[in-house]
PDB file of N, CA and C in Angstrom:
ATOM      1  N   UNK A   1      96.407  92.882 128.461  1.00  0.00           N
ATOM      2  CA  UNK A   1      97.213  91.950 129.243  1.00  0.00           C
ATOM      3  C   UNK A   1      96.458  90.659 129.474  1.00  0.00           C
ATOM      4  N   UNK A   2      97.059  89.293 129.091  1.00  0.00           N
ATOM      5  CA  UNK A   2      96.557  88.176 129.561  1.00  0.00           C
ATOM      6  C   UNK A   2      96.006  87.904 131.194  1.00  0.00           C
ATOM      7  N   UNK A   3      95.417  87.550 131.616  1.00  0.00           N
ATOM      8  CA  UNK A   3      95.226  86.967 133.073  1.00  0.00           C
ATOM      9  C   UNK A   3      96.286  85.823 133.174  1.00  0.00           C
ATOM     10  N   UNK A   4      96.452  86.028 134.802  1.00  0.00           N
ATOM     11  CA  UNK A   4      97.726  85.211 135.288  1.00  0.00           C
ATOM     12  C   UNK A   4      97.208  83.670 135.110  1.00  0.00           C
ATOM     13  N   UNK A   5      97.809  82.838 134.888  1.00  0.00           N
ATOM     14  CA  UNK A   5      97.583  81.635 134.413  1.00  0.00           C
ATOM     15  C   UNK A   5      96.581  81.409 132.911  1.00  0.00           C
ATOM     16  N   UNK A   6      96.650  82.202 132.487  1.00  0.00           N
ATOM     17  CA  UNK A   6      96.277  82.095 130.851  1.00  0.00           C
ATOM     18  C   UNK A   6      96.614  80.684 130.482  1.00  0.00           C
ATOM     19  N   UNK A   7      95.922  80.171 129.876  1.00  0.00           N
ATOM     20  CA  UNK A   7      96.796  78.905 128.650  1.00  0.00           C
ATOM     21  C   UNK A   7      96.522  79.008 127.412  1.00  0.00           C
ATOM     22  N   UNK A   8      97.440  79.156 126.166  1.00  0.00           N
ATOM     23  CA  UNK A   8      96.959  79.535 124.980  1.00  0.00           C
ATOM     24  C   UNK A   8      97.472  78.360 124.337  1.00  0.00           C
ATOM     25  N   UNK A   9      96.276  77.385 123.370  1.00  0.00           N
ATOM     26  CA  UNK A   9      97.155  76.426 122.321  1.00  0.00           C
ATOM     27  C   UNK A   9      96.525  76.552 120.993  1.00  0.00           C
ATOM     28  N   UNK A  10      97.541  76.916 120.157  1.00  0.00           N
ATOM     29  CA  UNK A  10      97.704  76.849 118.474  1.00  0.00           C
ATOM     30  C   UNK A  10      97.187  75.981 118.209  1.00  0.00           C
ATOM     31  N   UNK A  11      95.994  75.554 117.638  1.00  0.00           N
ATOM     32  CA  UNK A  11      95.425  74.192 116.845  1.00  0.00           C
ATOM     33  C   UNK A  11      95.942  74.117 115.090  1.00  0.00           C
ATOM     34  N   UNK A  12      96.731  73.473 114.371  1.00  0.00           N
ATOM     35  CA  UNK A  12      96.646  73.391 113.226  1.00  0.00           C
ATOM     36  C   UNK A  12      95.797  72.147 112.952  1.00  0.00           C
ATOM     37  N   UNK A  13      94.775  72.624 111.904  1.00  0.00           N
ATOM     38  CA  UNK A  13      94.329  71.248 111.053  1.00  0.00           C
ATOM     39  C   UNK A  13      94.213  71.960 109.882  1.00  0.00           C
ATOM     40  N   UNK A  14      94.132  70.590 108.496  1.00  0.00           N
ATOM     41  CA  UNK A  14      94.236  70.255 107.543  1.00  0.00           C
ATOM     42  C   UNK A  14      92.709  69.627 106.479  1.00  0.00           C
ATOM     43  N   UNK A  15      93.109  69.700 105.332  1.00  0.00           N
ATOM     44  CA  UNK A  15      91.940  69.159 104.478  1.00  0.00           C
ATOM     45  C   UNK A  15      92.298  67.954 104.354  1.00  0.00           C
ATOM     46  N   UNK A  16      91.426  66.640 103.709  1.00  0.00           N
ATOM     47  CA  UNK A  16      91.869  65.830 103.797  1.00  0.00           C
ATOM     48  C   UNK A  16      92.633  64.875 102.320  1.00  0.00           C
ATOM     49  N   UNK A  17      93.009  65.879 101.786  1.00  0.00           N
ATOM     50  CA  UNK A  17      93.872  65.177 100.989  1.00  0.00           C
ATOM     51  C   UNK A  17      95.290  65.172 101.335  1.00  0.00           C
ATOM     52  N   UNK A  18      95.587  64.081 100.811  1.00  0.00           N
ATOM     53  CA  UNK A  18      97.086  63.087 101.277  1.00  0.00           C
ATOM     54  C   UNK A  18      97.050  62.259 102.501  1.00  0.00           C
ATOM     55  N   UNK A  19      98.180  61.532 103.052  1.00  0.00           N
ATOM     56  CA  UNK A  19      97.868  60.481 104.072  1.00  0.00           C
ATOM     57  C   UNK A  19      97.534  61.149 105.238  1.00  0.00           C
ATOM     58  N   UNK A  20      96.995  60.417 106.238  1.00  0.00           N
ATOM     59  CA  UNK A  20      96.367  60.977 107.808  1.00  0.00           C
ATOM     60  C   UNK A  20      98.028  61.401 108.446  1.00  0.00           C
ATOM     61  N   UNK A  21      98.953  60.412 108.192  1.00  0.00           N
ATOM     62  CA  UNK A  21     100.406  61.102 108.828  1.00  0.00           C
ATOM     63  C   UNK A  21     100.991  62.313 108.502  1.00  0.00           C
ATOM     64  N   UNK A  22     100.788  62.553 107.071  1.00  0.00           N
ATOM     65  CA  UNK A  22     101.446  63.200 106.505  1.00  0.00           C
ATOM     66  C   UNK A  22     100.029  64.572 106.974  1.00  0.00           C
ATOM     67  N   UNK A  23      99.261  64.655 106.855  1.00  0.00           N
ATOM     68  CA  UNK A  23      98.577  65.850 107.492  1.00  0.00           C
ATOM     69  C   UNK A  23      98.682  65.915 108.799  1.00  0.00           C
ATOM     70  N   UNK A  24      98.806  65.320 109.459  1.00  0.00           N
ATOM     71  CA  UNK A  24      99.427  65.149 111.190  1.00  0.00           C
ATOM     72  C   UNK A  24     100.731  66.028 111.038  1.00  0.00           C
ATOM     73  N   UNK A  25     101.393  65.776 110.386  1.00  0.00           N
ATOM     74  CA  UNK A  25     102.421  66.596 110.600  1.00  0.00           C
ATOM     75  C   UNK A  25     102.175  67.799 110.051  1.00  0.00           C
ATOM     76  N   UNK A  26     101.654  67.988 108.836  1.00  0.00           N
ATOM     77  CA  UNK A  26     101.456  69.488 108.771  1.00  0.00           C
ATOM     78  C   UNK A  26     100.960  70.133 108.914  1.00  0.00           C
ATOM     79  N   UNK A  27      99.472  69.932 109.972  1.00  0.00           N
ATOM     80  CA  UNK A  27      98.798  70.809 110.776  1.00  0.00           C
ATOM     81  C   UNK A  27      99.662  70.936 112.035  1.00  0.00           C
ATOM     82  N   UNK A  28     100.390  70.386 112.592  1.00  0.00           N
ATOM     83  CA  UNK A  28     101.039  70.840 113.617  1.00  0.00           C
ATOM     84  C   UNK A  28     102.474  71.542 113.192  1.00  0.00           C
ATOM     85  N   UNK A  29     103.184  71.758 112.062  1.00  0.00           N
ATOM     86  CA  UNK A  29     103.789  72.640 111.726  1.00  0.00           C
ATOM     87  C   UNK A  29     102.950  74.315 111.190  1.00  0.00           C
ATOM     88  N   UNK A  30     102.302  74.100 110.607  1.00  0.00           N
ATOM     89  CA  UNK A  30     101.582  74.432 110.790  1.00  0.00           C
ATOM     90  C   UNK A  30     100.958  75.758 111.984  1.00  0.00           C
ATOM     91  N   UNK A  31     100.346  75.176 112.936  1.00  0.00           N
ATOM     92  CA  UNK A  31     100.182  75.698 114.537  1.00  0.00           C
ATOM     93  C   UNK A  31     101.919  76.021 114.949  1.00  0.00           C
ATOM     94  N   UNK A  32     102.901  75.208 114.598  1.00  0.00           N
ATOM     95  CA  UNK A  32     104.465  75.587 115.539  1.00  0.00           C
ATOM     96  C   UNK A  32     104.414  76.900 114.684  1.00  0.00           C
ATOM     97  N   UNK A  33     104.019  77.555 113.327  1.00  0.00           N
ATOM     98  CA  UNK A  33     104.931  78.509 112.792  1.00  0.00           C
ATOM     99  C   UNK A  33     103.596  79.406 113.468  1.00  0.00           C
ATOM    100  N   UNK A  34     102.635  79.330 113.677  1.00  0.00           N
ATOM    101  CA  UNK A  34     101.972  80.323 114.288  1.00  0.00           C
ATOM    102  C   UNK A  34     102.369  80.893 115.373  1.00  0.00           C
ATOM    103  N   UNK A  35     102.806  79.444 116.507  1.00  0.00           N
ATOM    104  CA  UNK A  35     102.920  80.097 117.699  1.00  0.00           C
ATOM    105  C   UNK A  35     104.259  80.867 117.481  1.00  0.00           C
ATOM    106  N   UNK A  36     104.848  80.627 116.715  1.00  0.00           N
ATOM    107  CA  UNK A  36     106.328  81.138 116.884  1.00  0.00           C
ATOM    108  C   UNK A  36     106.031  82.876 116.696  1.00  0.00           C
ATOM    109  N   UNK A  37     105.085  82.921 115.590  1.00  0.00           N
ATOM    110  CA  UNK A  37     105.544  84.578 115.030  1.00  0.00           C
ATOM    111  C   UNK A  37     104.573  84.927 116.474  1.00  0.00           C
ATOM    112  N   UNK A  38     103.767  84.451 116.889  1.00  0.00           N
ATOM    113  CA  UNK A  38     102.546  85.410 118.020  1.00  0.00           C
ATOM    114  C   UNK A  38     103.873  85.348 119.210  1.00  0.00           C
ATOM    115  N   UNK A  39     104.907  84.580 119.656  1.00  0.00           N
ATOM    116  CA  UNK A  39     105.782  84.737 120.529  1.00  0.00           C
ATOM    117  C   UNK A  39     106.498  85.644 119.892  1.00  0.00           C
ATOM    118  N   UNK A  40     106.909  85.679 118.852  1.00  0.00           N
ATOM    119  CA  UNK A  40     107.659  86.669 118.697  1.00  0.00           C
ATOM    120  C   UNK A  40     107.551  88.089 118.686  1.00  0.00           C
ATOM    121  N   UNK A  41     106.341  88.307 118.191  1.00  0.00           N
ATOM    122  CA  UNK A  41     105.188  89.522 117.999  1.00  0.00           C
ATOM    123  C   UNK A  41     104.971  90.237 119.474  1.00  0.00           C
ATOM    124  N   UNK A  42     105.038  89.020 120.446  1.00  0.00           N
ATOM    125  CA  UNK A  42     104.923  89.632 121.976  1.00  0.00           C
ATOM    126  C   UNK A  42     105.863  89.472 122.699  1.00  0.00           C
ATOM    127  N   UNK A  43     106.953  89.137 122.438  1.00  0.00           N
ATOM    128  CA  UNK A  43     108.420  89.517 123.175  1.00  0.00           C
ATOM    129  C   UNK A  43     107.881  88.835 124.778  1.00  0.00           C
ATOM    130  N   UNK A  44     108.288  89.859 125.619  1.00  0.00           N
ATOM    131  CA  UNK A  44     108.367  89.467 126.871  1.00  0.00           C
ATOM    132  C   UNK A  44     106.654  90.103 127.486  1.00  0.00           C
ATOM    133  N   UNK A  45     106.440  90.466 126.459  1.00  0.00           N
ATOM    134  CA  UNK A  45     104.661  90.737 127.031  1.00  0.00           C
ATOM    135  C   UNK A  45     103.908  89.409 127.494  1.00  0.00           C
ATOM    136  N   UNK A  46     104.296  88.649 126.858  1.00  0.00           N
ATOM    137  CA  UNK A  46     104.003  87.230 126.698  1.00  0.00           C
ATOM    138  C   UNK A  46     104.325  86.371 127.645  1.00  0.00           C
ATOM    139  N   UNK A  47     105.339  86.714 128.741  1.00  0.00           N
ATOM    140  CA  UNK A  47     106.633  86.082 129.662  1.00  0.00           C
ATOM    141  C   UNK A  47     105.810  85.334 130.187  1.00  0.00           C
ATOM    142  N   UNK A  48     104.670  85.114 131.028  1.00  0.00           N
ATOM    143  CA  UNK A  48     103.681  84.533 131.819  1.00  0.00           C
ATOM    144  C   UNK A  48     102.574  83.702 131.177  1.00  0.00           C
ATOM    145  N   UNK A  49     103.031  83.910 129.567  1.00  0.00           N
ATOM    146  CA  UNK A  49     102.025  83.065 129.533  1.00  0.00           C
ATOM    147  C   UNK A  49     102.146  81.517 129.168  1.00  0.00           C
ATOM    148  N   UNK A  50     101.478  80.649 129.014  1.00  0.00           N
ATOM    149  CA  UNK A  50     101.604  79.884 128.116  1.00  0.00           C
ATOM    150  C   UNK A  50     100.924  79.300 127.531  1.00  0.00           C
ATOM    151  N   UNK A  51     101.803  79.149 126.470  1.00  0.00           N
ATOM    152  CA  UNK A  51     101.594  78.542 124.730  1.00  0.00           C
ATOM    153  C   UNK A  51     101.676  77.162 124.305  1.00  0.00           C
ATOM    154  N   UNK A  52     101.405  76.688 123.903  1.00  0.00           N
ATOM    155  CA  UNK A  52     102.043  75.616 122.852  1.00  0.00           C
ATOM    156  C   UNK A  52     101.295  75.110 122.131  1.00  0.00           C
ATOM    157  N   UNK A  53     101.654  74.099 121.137  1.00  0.00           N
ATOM    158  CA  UNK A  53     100.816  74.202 119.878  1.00  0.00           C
ATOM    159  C   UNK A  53     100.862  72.705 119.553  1.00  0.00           C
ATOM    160  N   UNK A  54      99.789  72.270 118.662  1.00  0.00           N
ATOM    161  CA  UNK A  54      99.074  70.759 118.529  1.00  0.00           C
ATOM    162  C   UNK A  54      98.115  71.130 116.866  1.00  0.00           C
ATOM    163  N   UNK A  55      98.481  69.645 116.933  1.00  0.00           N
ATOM    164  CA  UNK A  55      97.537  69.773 114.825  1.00  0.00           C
ATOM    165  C   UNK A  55      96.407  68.295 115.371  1.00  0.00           C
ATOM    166  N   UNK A  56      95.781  68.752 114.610  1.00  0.00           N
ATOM    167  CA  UNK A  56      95.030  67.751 115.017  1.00  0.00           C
ATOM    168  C   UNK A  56      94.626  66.957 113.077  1.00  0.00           C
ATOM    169  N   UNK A  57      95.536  67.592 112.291  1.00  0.00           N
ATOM    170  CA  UNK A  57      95.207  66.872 110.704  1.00  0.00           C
ATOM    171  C   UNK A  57      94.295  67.147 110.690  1.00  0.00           C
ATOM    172  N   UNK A  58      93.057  66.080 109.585  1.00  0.00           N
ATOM    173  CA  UNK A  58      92.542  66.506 108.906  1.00  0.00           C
ATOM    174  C   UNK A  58      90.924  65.804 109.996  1.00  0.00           C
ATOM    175  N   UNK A  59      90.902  65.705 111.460  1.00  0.00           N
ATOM    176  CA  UNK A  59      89.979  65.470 112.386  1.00  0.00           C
ATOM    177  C   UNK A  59      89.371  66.881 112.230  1.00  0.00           C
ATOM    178  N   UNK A  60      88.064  66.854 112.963  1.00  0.00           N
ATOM    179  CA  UNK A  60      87.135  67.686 112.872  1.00  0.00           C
ATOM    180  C   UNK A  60      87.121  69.063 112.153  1.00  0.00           C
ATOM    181  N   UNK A  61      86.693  68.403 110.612  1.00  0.00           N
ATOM    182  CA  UNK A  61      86.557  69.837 109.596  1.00  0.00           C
ATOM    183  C   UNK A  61      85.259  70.701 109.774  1.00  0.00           C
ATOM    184  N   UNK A  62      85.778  72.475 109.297  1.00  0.00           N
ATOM    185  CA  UNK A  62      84.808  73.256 109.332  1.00  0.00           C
ATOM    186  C   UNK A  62      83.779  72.608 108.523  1.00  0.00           C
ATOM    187  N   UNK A  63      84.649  72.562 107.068  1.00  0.00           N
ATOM    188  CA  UNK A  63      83.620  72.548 106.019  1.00  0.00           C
ATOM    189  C   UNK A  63      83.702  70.986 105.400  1.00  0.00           C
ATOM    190  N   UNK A  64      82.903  70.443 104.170  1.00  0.00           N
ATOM    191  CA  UNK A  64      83.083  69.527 103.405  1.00  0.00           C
ATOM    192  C   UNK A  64      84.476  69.303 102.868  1.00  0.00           C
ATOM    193  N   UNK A  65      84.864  68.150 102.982  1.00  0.00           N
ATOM    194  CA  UNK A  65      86.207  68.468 101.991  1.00  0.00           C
ATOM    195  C   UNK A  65      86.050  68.122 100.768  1.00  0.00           C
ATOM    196  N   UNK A  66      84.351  67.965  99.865  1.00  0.00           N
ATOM    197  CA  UNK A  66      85.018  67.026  98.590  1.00  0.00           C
ATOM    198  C   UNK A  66      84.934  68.356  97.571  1.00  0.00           C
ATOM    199  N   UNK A  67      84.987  69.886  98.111  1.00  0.00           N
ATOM    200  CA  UNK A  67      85.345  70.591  97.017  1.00  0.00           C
ATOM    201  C   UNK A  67      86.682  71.904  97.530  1.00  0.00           C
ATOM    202  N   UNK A  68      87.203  72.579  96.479  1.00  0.00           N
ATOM    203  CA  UNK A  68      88.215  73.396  96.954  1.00  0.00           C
ATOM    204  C   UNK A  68      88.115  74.626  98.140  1.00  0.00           C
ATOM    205  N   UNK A  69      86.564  75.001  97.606  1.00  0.00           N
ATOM    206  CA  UNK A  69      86.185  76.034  98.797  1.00  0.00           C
ATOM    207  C   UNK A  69      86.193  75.560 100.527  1.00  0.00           C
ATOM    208  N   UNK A  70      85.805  74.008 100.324  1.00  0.00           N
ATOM    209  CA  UNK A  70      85.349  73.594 101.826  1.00  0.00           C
ATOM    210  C   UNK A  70      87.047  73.318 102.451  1.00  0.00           C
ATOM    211  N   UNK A  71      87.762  72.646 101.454  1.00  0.00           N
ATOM    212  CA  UNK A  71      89.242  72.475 101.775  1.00  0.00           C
ATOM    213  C   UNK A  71      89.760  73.586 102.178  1.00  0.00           C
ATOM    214  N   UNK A  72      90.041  74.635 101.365  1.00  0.00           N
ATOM    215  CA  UNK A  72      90.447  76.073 102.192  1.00  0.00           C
ATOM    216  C   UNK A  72      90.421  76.502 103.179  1.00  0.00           C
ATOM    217  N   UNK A  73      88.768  76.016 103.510  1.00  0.00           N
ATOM    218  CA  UNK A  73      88.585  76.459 105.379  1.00  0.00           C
ATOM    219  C   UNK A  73      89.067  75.521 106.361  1.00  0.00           C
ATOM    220  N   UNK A  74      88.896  74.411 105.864  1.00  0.00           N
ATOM    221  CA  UNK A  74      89.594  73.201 106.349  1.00  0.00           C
ATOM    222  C   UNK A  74      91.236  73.492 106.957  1.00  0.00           C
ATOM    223  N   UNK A  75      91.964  74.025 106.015  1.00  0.00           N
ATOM    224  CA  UNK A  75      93.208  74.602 106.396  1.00  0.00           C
ATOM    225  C   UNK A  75      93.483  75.384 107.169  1.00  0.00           C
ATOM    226  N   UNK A  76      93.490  75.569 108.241  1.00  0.00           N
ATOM    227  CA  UNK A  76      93.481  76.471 109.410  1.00  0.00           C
ATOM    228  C   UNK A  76      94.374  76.347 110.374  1.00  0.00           C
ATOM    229  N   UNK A  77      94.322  77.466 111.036  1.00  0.00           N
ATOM    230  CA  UNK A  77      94.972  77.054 112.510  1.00  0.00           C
ATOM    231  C   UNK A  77      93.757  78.472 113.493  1.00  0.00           C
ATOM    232  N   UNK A  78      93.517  77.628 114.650  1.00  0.00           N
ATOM    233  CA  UNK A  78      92.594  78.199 115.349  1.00  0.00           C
ATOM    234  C   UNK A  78      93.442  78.597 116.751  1.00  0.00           C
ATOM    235  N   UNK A  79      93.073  79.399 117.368  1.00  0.00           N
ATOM    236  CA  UNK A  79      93.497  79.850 118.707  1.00  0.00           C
ATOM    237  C   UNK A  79      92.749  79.930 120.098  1.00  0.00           C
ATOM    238  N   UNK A  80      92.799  79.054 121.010  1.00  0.00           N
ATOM    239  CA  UNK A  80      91.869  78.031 121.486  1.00  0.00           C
ATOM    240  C   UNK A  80      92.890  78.862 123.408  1.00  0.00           C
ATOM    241  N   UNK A  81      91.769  79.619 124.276  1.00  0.00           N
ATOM    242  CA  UNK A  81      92.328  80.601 125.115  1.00  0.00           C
ATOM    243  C   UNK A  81      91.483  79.811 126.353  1.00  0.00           C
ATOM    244  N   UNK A  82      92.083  79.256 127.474  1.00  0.00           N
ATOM    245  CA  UNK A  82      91.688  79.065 128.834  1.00  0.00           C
ATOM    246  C   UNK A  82      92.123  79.887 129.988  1.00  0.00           C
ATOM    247  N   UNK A  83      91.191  80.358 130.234  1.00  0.00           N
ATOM    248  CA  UNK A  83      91.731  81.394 131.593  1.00  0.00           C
ATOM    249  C   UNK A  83      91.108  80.715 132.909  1.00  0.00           C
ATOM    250  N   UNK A  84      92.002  80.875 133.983  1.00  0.00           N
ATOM    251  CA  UNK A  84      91.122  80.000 135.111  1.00  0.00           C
ATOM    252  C   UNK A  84      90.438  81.760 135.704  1.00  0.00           C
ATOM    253  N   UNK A  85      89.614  81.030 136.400  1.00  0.00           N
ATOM    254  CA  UNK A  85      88.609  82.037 137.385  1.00  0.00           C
ATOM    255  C   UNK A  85      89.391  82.909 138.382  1.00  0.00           C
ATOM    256  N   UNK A  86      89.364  83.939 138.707  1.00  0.00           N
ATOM    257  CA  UNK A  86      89.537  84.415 139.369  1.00  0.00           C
ATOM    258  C   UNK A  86      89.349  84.374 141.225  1.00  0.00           C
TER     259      UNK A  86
END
């Protein structure tokens, strides 16, 4: 079970090929299709918590992007959990 006031946000980012807009948008589609299936996956288990989701493109990569391996990791979406104190 989450703790009461949980905040959970979907990060999508991207490698950096194609324009900075055009990866703006699809790291944050991206993060929307994540959060969707993890809401869906938890029904009303989930009722208290909240979610929402943000891309941040092709800003702060894991890896290098000038080869295919570093791009791959680059493509992500991360899951980024704040709980306040008790």
């Amino acid at each position: 079970n989450e703790a009461p006031g949980s905040e959970v946000l979907v990060v999508g980012f991207t490698d950096s090929v194609g324009s900075f807009d055009s990866n703006m948008n699809l790291s944050k589609d991206r993060a929307r299709q994540v959060m969707e299936e993890i809401l869906r996956a938890g029904g009303e288990d989930l009722a208290d918590l909240s979610i929402d989701a943000e891309g941040f493109g092709e800003l702060s990569p894991a890896a290098c992007n000038v080869d295919n391996p570093g791009r791959r990791i680059n493509r992500r979406v991360e899951i980024w959990i704040r709980t306040t104190a008790a």
